[in-house]
N, C-alpha and C. Protein backbone atom coordinates (compact mmCIF):
# COMPACT_ATOMS: atom_id res chain seq x y z
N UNK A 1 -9.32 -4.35 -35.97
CA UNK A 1 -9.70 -5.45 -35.08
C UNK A 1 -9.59 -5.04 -33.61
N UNK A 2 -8.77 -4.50 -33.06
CA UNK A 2 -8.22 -3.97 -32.00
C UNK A 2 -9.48 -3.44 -31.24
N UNK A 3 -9.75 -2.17 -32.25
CA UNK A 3 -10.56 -0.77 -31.38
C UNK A 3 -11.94 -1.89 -31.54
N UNK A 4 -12.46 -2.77 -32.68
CA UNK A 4 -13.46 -2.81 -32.61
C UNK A 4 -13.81 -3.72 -31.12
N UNK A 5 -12.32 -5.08 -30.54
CA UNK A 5 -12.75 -5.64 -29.53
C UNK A 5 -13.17 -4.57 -28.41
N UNK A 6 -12.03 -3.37 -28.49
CA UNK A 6 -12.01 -2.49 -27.33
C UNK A 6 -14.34 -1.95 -27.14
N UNK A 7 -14.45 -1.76 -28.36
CA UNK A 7 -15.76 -1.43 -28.22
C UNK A 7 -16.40 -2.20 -28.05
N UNK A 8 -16.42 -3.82 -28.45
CA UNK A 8 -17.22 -4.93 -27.58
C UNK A 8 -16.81 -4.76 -25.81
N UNK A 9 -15.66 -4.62 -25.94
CA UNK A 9 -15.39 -5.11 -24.44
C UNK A 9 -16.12 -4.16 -23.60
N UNK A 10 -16.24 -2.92 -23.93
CA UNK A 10 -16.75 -1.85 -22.88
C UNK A 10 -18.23 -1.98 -22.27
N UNK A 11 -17.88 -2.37 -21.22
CA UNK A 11 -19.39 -2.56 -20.91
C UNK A 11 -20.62 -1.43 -20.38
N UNK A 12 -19.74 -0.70 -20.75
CA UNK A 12 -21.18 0.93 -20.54
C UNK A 12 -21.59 1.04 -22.64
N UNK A 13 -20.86 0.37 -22.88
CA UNK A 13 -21.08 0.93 -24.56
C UNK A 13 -22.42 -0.16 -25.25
N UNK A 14 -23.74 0.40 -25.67
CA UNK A 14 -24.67 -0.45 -26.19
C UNK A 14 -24.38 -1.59 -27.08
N UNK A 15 -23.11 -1.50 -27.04
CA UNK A 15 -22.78 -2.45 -28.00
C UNK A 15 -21.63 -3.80 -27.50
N UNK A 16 -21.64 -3.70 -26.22
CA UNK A 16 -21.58 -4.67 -25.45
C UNK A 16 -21.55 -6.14 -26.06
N UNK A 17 -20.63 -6.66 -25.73
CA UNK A 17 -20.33 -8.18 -26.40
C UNK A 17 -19.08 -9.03 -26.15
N UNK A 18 -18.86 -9.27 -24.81
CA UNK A 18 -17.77 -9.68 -23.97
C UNK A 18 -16.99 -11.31 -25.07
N UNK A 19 -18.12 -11.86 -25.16
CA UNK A 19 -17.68 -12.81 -26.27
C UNK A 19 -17.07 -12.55 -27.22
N UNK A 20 -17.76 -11.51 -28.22
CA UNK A 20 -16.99 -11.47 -29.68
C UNK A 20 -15.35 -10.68 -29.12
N UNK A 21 -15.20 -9.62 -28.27
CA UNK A 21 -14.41 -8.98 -28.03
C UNK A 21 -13.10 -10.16 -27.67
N UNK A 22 -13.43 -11.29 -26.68
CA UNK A 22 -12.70 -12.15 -26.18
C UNK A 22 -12.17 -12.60 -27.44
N UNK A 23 -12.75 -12.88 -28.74
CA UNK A 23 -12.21 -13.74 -29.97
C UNK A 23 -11.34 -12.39 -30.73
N UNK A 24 -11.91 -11.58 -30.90
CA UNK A 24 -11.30 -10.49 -31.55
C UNK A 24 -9.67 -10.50 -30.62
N UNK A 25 -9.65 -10.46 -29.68
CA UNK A 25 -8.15 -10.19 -29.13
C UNK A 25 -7.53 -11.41 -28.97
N UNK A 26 -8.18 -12.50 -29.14
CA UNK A 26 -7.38 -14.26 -29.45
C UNK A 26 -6.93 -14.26 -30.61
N UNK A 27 -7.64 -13.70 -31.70
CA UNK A 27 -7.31 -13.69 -32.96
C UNK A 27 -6.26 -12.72 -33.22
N UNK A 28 -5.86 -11.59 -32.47
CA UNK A 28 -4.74 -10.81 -32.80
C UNK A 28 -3.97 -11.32 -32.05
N UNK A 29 -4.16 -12.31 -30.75
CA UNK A 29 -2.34 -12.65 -30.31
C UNK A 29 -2.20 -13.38 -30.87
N UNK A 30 -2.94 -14.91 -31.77
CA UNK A 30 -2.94 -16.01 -32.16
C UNK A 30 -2.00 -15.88 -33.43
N UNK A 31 -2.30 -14.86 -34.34
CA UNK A 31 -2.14 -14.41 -35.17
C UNK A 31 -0.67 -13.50 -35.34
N UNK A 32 -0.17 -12.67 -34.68
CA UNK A 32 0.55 -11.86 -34.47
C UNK A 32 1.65 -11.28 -32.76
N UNK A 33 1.14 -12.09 -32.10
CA UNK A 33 2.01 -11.78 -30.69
C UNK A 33 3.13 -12.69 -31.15
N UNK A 34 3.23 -13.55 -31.83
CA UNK A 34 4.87 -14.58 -31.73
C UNK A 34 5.78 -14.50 -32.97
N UNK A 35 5.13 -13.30 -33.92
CA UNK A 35 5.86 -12.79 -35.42
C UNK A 35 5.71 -12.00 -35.33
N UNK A 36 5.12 -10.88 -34.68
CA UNK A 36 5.36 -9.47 -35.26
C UNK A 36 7.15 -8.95 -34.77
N UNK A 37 7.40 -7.46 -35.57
CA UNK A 37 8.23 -6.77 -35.28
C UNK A 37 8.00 -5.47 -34.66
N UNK A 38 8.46 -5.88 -33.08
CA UNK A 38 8.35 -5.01 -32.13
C UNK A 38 8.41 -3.84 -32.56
N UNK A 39 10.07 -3.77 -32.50
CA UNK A 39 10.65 -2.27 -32.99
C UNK A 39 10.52 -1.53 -34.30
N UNK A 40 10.39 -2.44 -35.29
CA UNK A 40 9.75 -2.21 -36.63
C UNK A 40 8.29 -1.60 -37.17
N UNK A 41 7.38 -2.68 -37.11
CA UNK A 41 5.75 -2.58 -36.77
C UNK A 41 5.05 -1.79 -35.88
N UNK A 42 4.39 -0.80 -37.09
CA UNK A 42 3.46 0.43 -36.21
C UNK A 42 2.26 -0.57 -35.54
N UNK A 43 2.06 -1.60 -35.53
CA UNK A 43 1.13 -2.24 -35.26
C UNK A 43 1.20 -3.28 -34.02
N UNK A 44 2.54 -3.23 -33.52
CA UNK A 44 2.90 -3.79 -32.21
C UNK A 44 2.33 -3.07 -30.87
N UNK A 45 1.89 -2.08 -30.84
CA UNK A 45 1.50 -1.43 -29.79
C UNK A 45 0.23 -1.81 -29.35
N UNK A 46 -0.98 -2.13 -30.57
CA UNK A 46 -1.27 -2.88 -30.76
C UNK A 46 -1.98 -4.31 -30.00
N UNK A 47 -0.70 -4.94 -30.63
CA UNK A 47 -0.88 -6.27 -30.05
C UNK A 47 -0.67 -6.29 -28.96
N UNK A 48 0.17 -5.37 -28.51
CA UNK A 48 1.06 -5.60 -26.67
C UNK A 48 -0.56 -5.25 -25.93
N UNK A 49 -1.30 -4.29 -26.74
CA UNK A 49 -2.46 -3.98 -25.84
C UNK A 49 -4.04 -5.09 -25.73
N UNK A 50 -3.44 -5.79 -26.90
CA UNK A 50 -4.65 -7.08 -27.00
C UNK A 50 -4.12 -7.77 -26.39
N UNK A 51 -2.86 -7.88 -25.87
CA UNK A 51 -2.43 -9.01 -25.05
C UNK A 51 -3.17 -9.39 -23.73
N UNK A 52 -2.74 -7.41 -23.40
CA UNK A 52 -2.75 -7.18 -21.76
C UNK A 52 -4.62 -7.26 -21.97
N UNK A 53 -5.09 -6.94 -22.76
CA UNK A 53 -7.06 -7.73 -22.89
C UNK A 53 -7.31 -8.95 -22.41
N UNK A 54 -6.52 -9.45 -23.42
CA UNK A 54 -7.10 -10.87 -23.36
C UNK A 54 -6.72 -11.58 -22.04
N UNK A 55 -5.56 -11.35 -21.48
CA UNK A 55 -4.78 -11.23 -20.36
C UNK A 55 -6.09 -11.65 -19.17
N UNK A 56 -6.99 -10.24 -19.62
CA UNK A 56 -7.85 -9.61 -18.32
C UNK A 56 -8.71 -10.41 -18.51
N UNK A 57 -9.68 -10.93 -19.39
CA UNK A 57 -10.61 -12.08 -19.69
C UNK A 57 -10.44 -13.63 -19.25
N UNK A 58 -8.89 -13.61 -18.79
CA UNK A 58 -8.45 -15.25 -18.74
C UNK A 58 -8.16 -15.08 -17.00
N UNK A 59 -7.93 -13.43 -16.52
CA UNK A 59 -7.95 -13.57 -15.16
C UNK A 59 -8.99 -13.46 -14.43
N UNK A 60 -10.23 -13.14 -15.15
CA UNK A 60 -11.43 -12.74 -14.76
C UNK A 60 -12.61 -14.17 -14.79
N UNK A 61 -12.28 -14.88 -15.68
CA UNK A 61 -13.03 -15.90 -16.52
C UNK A 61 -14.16 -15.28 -17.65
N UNK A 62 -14.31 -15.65 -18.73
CA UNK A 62 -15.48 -15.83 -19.41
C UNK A 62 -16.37 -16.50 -19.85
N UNK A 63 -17.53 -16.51 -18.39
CA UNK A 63 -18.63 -18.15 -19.02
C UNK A 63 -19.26 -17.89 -20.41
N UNK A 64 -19.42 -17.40 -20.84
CA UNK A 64 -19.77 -17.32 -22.75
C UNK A 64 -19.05 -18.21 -23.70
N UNK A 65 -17.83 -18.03 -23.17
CA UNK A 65 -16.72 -19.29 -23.93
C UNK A 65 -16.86 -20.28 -23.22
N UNK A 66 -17.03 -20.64 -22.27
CA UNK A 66 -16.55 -21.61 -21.01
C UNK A 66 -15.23 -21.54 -20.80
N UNK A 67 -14.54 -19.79 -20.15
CA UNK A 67 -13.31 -19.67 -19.82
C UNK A 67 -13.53 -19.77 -18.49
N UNK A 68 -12.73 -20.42 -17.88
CA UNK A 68 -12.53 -20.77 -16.24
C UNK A 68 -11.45 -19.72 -15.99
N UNK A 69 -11.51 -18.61 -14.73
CA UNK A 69 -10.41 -17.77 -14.20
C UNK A 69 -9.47 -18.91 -14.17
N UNK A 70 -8.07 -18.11 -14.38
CA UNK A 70 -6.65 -18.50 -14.70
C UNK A 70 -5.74 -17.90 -14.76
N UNK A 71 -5.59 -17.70 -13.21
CA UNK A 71 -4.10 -16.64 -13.31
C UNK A 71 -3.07 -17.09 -13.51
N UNK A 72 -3.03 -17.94 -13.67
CA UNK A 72 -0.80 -18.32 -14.40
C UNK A 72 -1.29 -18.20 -15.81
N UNK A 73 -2.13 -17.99 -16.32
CA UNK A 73 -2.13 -18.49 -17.51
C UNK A 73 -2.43 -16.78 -18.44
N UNK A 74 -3.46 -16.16 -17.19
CA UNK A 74 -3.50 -14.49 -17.13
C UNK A 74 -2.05 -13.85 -17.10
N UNK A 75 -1.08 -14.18 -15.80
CA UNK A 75 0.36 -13.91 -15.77
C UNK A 75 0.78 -13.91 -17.25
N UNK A 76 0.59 -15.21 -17.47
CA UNK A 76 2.13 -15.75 -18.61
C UNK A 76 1.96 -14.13 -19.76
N UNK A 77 0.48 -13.96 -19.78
CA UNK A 77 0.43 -13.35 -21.54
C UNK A 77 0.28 -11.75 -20.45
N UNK A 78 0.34 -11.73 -20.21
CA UNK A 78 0.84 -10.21 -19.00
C UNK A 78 2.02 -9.78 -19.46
N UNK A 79 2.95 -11.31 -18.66
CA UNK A 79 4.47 -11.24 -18.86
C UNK A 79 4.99 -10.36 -20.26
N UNK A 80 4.29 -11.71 -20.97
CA UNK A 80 4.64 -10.91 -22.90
C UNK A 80 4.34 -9.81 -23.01
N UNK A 81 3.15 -9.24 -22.73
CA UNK A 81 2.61 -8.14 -22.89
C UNK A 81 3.47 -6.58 -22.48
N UNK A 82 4.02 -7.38 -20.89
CA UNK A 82 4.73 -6.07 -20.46
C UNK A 82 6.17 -5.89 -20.64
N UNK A 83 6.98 -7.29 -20.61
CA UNK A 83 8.26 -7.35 -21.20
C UNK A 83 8.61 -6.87 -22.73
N UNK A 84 8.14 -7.86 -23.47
CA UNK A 84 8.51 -8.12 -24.49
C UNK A 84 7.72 -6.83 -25.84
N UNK A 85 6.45 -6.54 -25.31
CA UNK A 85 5.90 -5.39 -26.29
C UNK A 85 5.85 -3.87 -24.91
N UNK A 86 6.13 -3.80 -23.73
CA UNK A 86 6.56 -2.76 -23.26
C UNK A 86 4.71 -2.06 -23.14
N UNK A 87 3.88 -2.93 -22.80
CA UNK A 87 2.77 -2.07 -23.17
C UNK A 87 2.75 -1.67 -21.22
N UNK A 88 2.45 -0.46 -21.25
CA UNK A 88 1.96 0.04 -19.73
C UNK A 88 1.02 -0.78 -18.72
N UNK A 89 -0.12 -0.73 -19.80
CA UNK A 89 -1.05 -1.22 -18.90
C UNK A 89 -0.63 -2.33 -18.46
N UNK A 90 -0.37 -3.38 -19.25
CA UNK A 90 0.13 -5.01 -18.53
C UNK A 90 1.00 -4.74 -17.48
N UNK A 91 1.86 -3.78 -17.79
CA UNK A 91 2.77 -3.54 -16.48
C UNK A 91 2.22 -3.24 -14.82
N UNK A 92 1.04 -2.59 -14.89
CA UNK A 92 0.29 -2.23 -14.06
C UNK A 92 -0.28 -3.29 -13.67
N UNK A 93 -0.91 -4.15 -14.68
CA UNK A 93 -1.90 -5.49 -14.29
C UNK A 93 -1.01 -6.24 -13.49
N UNK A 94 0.54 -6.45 -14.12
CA UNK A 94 1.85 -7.50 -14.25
C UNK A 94 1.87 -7.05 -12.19
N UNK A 95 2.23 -6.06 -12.16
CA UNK A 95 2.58 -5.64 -10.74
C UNK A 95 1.54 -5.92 -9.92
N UNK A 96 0.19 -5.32 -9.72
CA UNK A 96 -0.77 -5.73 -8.95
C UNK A 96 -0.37 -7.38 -8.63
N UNK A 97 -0.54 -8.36 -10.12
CA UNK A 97 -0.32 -9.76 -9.40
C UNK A 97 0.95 -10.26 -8.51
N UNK A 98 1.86 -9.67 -8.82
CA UNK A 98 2.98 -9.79 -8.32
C UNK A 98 2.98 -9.33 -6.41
N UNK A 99 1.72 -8.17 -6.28
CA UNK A 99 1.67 -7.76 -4.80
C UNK A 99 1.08 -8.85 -4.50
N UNK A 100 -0.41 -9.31 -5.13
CA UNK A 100 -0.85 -10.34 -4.31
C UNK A 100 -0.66 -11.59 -4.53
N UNK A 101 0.88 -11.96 -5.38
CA UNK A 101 0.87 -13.34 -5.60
C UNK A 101 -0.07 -14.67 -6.33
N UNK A 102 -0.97 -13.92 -6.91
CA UNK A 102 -1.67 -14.32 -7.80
C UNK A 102 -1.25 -14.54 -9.31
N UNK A 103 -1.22 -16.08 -9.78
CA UNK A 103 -0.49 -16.27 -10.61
C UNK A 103 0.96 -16.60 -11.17
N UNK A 104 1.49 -15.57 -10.08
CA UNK A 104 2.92 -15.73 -10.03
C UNK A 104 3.71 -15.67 -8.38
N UNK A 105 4.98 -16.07 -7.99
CA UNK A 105 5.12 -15.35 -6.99
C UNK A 105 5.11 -14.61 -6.07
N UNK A 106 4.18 -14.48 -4.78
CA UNK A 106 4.41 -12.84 -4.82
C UNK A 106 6.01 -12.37 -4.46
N UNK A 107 6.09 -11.31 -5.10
CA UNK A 107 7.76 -10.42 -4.80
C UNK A 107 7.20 -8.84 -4.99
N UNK A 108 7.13 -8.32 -3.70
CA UNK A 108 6.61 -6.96 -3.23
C UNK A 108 7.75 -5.82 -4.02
N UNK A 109 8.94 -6.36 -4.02
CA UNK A 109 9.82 -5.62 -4.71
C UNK A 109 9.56 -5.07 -6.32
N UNK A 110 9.23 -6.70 -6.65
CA UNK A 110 9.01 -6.17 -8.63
C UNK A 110 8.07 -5.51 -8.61
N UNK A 111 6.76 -5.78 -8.07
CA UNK A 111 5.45 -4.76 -8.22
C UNK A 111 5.74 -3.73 -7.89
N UNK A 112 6.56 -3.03 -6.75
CA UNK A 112 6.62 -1.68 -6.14
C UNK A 112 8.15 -1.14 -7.54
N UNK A 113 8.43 -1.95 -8.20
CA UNK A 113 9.11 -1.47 -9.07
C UNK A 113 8.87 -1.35 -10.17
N UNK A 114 7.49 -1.91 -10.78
CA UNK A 114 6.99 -1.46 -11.63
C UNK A 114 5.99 -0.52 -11.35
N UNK A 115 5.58 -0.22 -10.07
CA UNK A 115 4.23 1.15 -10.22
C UNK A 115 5.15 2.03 -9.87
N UNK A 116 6.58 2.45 -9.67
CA UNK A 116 7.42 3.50 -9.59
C UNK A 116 7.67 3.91 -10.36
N UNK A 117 8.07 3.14 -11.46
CA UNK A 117 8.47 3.34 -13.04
C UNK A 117 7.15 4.00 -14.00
N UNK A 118 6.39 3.34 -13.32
CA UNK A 118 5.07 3.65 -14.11
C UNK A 118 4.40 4.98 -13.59
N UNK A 119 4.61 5.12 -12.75
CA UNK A 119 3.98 6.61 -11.61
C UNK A 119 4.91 7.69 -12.17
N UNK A 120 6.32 7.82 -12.57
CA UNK A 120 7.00 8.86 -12.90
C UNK A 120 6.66 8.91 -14.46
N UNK A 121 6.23 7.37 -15.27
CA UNK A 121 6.21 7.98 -16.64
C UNK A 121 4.39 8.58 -16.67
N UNK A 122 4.10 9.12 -15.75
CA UNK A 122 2.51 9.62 -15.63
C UNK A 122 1.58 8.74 -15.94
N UNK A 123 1.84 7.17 -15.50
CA UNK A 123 0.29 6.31 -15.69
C UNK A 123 -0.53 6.76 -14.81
N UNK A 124 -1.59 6.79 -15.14
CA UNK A 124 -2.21 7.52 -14.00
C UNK A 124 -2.88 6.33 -13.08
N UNK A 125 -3.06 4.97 -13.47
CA UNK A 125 -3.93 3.70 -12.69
C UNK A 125 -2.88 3.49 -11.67
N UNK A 126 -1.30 3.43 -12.05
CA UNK A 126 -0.61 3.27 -11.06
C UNK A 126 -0.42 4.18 -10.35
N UNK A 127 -0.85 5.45 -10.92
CA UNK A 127 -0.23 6.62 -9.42
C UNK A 127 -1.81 6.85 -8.66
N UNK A 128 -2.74 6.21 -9.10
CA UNK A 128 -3.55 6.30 -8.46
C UNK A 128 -3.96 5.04 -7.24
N UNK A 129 -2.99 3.64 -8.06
CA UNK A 129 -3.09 2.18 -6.63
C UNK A 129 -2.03 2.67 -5.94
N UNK A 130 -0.62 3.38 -6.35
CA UNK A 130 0.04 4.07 -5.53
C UNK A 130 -0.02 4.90 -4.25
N UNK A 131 -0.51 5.66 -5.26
CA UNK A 131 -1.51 6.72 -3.55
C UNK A 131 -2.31 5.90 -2.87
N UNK A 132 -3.23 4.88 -3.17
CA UNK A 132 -3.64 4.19 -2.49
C UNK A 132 -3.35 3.47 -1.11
N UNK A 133 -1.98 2.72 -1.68
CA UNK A 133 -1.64 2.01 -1.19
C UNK A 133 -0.38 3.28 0.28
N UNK A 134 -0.03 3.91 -0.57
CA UNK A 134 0.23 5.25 0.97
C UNK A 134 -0.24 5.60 1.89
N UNK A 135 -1.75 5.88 0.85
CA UNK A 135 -2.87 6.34 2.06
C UNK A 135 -3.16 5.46 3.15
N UNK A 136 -2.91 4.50 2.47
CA UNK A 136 -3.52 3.05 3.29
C UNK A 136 -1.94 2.35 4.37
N UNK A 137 -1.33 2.66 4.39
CA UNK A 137 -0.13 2.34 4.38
C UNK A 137 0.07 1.08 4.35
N UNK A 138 -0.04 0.26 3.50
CA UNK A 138 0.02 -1.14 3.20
C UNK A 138 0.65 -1.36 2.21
N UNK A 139 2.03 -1.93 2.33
CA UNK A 139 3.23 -2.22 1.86
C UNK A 139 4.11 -1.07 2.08
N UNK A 140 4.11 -0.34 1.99
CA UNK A 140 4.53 1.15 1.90
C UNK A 140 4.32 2.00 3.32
N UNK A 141 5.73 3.07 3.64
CA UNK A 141 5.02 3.34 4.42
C UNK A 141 4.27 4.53 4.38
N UNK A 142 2.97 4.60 5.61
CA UNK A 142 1.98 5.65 5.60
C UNK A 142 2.94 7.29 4.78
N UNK A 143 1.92 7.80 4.00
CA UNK A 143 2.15 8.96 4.12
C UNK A 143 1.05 9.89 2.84
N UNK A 144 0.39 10.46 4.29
CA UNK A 144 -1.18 11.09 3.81
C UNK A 144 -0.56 12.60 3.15
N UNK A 145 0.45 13.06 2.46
CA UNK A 145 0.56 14.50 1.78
C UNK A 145 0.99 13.85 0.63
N UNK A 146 1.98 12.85 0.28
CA UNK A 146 2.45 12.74 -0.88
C UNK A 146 0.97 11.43 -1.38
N UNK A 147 0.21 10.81 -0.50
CA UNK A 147 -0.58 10.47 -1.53
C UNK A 147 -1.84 11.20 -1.83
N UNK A 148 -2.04 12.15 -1.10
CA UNK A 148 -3.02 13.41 -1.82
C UNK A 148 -2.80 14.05 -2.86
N UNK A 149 -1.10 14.11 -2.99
CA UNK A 149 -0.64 14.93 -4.35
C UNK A 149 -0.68 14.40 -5.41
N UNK A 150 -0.52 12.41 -4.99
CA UNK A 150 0.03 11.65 -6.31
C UNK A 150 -1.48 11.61 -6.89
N UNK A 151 -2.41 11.40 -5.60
CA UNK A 151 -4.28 11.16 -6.32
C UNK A 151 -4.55 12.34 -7.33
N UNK A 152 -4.44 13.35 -6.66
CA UNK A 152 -4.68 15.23 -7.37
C UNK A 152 -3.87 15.03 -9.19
N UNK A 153 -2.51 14.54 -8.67
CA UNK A 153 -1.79 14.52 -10.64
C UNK A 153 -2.32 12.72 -11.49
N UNK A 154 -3.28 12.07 -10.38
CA UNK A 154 -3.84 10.71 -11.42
C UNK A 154 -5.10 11.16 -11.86
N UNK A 155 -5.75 11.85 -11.44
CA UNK A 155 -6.57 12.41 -11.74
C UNK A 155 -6.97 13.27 -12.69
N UNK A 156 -6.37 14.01 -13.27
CA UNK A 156 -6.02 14.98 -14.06
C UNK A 156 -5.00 14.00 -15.02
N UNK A 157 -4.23 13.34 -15.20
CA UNK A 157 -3.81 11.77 -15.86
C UNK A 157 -4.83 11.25 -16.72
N UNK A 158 -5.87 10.97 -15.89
CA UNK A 158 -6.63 10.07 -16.19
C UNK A 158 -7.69 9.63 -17.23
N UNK A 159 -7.29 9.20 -18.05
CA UNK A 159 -8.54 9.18 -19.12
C UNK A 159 -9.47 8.76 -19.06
N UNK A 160 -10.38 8.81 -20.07
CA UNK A 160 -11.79 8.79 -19.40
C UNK A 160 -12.41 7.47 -18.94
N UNK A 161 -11.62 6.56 -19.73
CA UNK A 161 -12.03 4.79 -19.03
C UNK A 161 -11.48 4.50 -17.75
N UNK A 162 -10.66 5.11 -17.07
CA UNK A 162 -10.28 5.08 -16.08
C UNK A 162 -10.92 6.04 -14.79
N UNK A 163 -11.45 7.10 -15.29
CA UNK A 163 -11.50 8.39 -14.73
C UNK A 163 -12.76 8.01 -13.30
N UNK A 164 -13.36 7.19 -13.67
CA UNK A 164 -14.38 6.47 -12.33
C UNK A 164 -14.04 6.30 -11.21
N UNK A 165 -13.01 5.39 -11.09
CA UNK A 165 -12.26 4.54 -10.16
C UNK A 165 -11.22 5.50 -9.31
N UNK A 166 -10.85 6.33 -10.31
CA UNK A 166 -9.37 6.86 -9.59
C UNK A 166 -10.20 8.23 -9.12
N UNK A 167 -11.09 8.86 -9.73
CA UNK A 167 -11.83 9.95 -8.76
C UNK A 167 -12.39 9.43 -7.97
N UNK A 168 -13.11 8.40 -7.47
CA UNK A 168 -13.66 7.87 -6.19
C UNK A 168 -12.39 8.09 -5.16
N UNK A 169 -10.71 7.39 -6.00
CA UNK A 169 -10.11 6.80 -5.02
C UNK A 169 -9.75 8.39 -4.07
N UNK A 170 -10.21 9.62 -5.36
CA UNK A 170 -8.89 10.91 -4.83
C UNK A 170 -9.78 11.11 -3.70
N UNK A 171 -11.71 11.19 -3.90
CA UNK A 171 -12.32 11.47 -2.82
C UNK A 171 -12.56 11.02 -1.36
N UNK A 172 -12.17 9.41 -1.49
CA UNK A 172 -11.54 8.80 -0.57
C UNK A 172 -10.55 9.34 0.50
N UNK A 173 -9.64 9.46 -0.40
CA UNK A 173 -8.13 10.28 0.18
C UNK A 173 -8.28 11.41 0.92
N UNK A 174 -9.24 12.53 -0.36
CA UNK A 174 -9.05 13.89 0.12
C UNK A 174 -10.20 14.21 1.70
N UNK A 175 -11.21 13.06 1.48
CA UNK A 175 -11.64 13.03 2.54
C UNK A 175 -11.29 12.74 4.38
N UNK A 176 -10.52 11.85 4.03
CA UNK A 176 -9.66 11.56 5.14
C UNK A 176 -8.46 11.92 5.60
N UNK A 177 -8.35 13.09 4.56
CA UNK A 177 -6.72 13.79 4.95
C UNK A 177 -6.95 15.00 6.13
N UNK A 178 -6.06 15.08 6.89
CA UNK A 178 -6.09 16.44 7.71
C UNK A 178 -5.74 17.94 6.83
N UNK A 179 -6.52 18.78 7.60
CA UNK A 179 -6.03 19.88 6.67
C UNK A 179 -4.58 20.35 7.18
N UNK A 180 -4.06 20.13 7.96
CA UNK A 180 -2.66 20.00 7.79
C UNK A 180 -1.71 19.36 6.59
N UNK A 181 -2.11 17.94 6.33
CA UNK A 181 -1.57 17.26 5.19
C UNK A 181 -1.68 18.08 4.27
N UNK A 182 -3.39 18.40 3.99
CA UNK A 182 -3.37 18.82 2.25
C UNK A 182 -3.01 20.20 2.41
N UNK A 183 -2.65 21.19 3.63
CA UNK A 183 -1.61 22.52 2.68
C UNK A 183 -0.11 21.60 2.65
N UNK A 184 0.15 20.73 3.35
CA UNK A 184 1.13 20.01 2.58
C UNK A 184 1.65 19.65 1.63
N UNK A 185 0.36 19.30 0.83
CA UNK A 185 0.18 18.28 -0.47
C UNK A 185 -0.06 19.25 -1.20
N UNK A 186 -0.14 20.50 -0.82
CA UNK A 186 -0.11 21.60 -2.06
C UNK A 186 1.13 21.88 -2.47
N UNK A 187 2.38 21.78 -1.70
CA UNK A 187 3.71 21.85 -2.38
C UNK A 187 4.38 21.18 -3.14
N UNK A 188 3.78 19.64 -2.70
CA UNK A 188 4.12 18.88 -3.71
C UNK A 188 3.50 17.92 -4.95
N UNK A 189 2.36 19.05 -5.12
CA UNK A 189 1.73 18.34 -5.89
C UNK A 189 2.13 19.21 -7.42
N UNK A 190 2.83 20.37 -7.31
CA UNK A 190 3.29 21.23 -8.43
C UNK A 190 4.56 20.68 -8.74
N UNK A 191 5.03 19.62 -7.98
CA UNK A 191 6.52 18.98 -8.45
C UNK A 191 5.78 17.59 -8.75
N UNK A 192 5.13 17.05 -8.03
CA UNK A 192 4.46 15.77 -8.87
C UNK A 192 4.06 15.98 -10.26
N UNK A 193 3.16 17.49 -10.78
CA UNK A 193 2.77 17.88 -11.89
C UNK A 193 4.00 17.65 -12.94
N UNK A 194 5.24 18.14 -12.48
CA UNK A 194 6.29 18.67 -13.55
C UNK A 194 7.05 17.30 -13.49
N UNK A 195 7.30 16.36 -12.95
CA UNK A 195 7.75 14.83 -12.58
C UNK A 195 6.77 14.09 -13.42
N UNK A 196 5.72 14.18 -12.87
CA UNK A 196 5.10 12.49 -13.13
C UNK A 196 3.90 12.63 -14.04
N UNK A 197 4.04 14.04 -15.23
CA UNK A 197 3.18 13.71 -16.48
C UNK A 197 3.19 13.30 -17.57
């Protein structure tokens, strides 16, 4: 059920179908997010990842259903998603809302404490809004060598559904860095390698 929503949901894949995908991952939390066994069940990983789906459909809206965007309601099954089944990605989603207060509170602290956690266990989406957010120095402060290094190891991270976004972001970066920074960012991008894969 899982892979097949994942293949509706993709929208480069001919087989495109934002609707059925939306029911396919209602039907696995409906079904299984409030009984399964976390620690037990090879099949919780799973659900934590249909969560953080369906999650994205309820923060996005889907007029096919007549889903209206809904971020507390996107949050809440985030929350589950990233607490309670430990899935990454929600953690990533969970933090972004948390920077911009969407849905939930904003608290700059929890988000910058979940893309830290997440940047050393080698996610690559967070070490790539990470560097971002360096490059940019917004929240964080500026610093153009360590986010050339963190873009260079998300990149090479990055799998291939992701791999769009976060190579735009490295060319971004690497474009606007001084060549001072990046022989910088060459020293520490062989300790980012051995850290944060």
């Amino acid at each position: 059920q899982y892979h097949l929503a994942r293949l509706y949901a993709d929208s480069a894949s001919p087989n495109t179908d934002h609707k059925r995908a939306y029911e396919l991952y209602r039907a696995i939390v409906e079904e299984h997010a409030a009984t399964i066994d976390v620690d037990d069940d090879i099949r919780a990983p799973y659900v934590g990842k249909a969560l953080a789906a369906y999650a994205g459909y309820w923060l996005k809206g889907l007029p096919e259903v007549g889903l209206e965007p809904n971020a507390e309601q996107a949050a809440f099954f985030l929350q589950q998603a990233a607490t309670f089944f430990r899935d990454p990605d929600a953690q990533f989603e969970l933090a972004k809302l948390y920077l911009k207060g969407e849905g939930v509170p904003e608290d700059r602290k929890k988000a910058l404490g979940w893309l830290a956690i997440l940047t050393q266990e080698g996610h690559s989406g967070a070490q790539a809004f990470f560097a971002d957010l360096l490059w940019r120095g917004k929240i964080v402060q500026k610093d153009e060598k360590r986010a050339l290094a963190l873009i260079t190891v998300a990149v090479e991270n990055a799998p291939a559904n992701d791999r769009i976004w976060i190579e735009e972001t490295y060319k971004s970066i690497y474009c606007g860095t001084s060549n001072g920074a990046r022989t910088q960012a060459d020293g520490l991008i062989a300790s980012f390698r051995k850290y944060y894969t």
